[in-house]
C-alpha atoms as a PDB file:
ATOM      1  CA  UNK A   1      19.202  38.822  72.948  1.00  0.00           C
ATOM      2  CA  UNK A   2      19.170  38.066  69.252  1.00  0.00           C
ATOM      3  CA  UNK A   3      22.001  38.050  67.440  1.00  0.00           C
ATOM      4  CA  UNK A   4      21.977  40.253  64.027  1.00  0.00           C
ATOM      5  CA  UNK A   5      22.758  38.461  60.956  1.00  0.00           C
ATOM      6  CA  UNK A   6      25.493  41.502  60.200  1.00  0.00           C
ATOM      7  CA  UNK A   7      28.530  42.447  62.638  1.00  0.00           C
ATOM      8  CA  UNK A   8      29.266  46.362  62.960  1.00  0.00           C
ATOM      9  CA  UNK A   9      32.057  47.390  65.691  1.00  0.00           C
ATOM     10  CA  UNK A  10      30.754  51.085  64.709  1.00  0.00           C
ATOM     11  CA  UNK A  11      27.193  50.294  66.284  1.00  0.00           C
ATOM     12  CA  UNK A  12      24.339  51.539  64.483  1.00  0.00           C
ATOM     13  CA  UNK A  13      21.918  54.266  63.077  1.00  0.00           C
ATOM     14  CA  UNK A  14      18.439  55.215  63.011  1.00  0.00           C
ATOM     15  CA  UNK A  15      16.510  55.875  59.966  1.00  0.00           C
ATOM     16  CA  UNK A  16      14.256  59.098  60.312  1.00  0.00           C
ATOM     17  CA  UNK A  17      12.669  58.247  56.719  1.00  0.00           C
ATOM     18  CA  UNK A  18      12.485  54.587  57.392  1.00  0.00           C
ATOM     19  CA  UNK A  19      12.531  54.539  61.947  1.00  0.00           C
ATOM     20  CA  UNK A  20      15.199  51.410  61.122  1.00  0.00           C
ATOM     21  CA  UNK A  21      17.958  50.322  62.068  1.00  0.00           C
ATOM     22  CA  UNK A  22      21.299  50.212  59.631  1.00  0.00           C
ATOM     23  CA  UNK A  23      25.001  49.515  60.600  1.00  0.00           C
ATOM     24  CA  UNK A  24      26.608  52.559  59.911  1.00  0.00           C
ATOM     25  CA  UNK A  25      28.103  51.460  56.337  1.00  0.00           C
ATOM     26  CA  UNK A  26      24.519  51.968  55.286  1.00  0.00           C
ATOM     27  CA  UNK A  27      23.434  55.069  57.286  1.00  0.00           C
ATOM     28  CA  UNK A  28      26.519  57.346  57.015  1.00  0.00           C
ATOM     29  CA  UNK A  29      24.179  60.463  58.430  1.00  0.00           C
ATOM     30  CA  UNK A  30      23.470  61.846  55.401  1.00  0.00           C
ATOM     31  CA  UNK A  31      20.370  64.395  55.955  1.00  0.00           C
ATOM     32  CA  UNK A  32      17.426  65.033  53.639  1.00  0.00           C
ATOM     33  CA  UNK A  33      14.274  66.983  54.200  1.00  0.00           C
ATOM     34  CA  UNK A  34      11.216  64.551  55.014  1.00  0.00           C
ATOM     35  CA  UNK A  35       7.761  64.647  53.099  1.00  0.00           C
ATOM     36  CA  UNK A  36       5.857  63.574  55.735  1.00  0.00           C
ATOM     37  CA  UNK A  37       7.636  66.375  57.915  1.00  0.00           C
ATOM     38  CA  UNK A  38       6.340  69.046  56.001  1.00  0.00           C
ATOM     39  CA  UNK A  39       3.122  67.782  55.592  1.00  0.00           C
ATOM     40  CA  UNK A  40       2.400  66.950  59.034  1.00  0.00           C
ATOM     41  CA  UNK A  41       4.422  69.990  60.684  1.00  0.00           C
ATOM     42  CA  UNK A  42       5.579  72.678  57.643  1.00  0.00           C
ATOM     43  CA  UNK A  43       9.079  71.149  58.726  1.00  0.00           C
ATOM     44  CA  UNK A  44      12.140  71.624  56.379  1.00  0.00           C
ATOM     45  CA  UNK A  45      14.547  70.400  58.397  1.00  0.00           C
ATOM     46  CA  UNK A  46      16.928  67.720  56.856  1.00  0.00           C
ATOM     47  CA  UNK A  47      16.872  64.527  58.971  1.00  0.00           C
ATOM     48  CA  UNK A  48      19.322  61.795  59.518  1.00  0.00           C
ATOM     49  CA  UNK A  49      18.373  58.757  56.698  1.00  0.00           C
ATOM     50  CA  UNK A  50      19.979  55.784  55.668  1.00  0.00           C
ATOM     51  CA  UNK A  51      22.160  55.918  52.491  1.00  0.00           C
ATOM     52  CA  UNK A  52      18.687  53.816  50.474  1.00  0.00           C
ATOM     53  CA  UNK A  53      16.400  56.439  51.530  1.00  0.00           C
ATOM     54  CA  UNK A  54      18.983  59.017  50.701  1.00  0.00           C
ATOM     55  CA  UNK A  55      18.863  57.704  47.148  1.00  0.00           C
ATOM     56  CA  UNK A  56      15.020  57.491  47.099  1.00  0.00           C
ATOM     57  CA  UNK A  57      14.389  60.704  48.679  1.00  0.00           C
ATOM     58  CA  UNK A  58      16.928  62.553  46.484  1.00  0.00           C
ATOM     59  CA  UNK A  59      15.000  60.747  43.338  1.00  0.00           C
ATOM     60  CA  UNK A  60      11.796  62.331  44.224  1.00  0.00           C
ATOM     61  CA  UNK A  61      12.541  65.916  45.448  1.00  0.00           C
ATOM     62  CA  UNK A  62      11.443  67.063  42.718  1.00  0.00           C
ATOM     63  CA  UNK A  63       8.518  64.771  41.506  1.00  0.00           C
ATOM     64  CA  UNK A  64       5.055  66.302  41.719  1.00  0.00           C
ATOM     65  CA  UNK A  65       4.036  63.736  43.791  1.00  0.00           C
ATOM     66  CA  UNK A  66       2.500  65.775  47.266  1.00  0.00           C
ATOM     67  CA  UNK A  67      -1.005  66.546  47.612  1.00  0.00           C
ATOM     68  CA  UNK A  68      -1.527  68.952  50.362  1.00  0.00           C
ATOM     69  CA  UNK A  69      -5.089  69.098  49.740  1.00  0.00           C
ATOM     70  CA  UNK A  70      -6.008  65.425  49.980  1.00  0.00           C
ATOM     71  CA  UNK A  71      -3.275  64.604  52.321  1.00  0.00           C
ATOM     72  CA  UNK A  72      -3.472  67.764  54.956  1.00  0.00           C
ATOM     73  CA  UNK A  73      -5.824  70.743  53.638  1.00  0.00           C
ATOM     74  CA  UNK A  74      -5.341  72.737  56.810  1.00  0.00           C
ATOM     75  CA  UNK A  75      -1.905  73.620  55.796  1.00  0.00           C
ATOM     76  CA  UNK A  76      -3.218  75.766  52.975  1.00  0.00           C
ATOM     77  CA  UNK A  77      -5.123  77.664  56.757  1.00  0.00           C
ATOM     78  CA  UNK A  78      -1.823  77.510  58.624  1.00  0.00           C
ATOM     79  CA  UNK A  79       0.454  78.788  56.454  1.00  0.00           C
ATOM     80  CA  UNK A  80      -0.159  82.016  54.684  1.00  0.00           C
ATOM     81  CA  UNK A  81       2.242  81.960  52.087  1.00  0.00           C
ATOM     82  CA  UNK A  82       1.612  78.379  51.295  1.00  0.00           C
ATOM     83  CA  UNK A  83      -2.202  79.495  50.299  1.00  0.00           C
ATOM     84  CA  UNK A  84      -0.819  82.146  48.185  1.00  0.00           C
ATOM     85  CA  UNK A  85       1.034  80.479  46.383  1.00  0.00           C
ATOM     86  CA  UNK A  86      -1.925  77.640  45.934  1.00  0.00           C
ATOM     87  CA  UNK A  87      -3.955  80.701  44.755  1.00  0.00           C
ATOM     88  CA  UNK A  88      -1.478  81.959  42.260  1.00  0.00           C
ATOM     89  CA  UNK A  89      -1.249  78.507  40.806  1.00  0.00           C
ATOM     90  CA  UNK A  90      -4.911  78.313  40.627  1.00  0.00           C
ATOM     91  CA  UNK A  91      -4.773  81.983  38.493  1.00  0.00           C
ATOM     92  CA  UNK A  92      -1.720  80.518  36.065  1.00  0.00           C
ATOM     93  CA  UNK A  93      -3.138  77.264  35.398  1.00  0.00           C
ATOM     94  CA  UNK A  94      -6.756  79.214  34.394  1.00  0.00           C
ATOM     95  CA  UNK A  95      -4.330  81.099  32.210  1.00  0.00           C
ATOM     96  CA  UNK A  96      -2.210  78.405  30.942  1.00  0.00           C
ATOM     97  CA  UNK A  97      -5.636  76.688  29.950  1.00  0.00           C
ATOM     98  CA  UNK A  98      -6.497  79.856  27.580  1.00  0.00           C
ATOM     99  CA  UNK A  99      -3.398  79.247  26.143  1.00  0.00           C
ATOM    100  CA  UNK A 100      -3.479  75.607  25.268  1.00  0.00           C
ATOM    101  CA  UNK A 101      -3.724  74.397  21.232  1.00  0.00           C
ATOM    102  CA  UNK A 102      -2.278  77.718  20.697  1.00  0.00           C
ATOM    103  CA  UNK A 103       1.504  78.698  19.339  1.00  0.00           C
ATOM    104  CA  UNK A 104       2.782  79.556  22.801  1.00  0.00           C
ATOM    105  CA  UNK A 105       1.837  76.537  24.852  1.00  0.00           C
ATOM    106  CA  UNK A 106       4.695  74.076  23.631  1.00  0.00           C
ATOM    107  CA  UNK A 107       7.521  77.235  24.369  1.00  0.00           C
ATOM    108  CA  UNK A 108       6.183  77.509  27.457  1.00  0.00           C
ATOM    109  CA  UNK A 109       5.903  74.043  29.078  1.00  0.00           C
ATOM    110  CA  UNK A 110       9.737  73.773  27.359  1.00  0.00           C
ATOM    111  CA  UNK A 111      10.390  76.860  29.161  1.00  0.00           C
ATOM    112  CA  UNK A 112       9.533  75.484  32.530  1.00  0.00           C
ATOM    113  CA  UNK A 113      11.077  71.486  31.658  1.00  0.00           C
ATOM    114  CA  UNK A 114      10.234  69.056  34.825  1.00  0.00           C
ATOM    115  CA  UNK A 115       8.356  71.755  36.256  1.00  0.00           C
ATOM    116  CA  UNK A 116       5.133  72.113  33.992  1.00  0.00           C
ATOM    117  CA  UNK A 117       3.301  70.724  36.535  1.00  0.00           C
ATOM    118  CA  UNK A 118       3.074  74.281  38.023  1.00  0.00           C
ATOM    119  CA  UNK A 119       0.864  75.231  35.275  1.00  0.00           C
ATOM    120  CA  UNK A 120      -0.755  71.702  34.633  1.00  0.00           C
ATOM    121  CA  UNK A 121      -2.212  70.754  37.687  1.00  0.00           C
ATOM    122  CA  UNK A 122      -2.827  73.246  40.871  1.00  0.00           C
ATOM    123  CA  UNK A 123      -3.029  70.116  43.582  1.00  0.00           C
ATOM    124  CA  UNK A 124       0.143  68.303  43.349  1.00  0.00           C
ATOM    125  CA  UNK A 125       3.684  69.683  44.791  1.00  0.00           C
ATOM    126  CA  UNK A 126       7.285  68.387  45.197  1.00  0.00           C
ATOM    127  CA  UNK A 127       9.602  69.571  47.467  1.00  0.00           C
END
């Protein structure tokens, strides 16, 4: 037995973000959805994460910062809808790239804010 260098009464908490441990002033069960989750399984399901990766997580749910087709290409196979809407991006960014220099691109990409990337690059995703 080793003794931890914290003392919790209220036990402790698994991670699913992090697979530690936190005394349960850290991990008060807050859920988010997983990256790895969905690109390993398709899985939205929120899981159980420490109040750090609760922060971290919640700072990157919307950063373009998944690539499906480096990371797990056969999703794009798997799941139908997931292809179509990889092949619709494909069509608007072909589009968007007509439009570039022109008077409509800067409306646009203000139109759309954080998510330009939708139109800028067809291989990266958030959440």
């Amino acid at each position: 037995f080793i003794p931890l260098p914290f003392a919790s009464n209220k036990g402790f908490a698994l991670c699913e973000y992090t697979k530690q441990l936190y005394c349960t002033s850290c991990h008060t069960n807050q859920k988010m959805i997983l990256p790895w989750a969905v690109l390993q399984d398709w899985d939205f399901r929120p899981r159980k994460v420490s109040g750090v990766a609760y922060e971290y997580l919640s700072s990157i749910f919307e950063q373009p910062i998944l690539c499906v087709s480096a990371i797990r290409p056969q999703l794009f196979q798997r799941i139908s809808l997931l292809d179509t809407v990889r092949l619709r991006r494909i069509n608007l960014h072909k589009r968007f790239l007509q439009l570039q220099g022109t008077d409509f691109e800067k409306p646009l990409l203000n139109a759309l804010g954080s998510r330009s990337y939708l139109l800028e690059n067809v291989e990266f995703w958030s959440l």
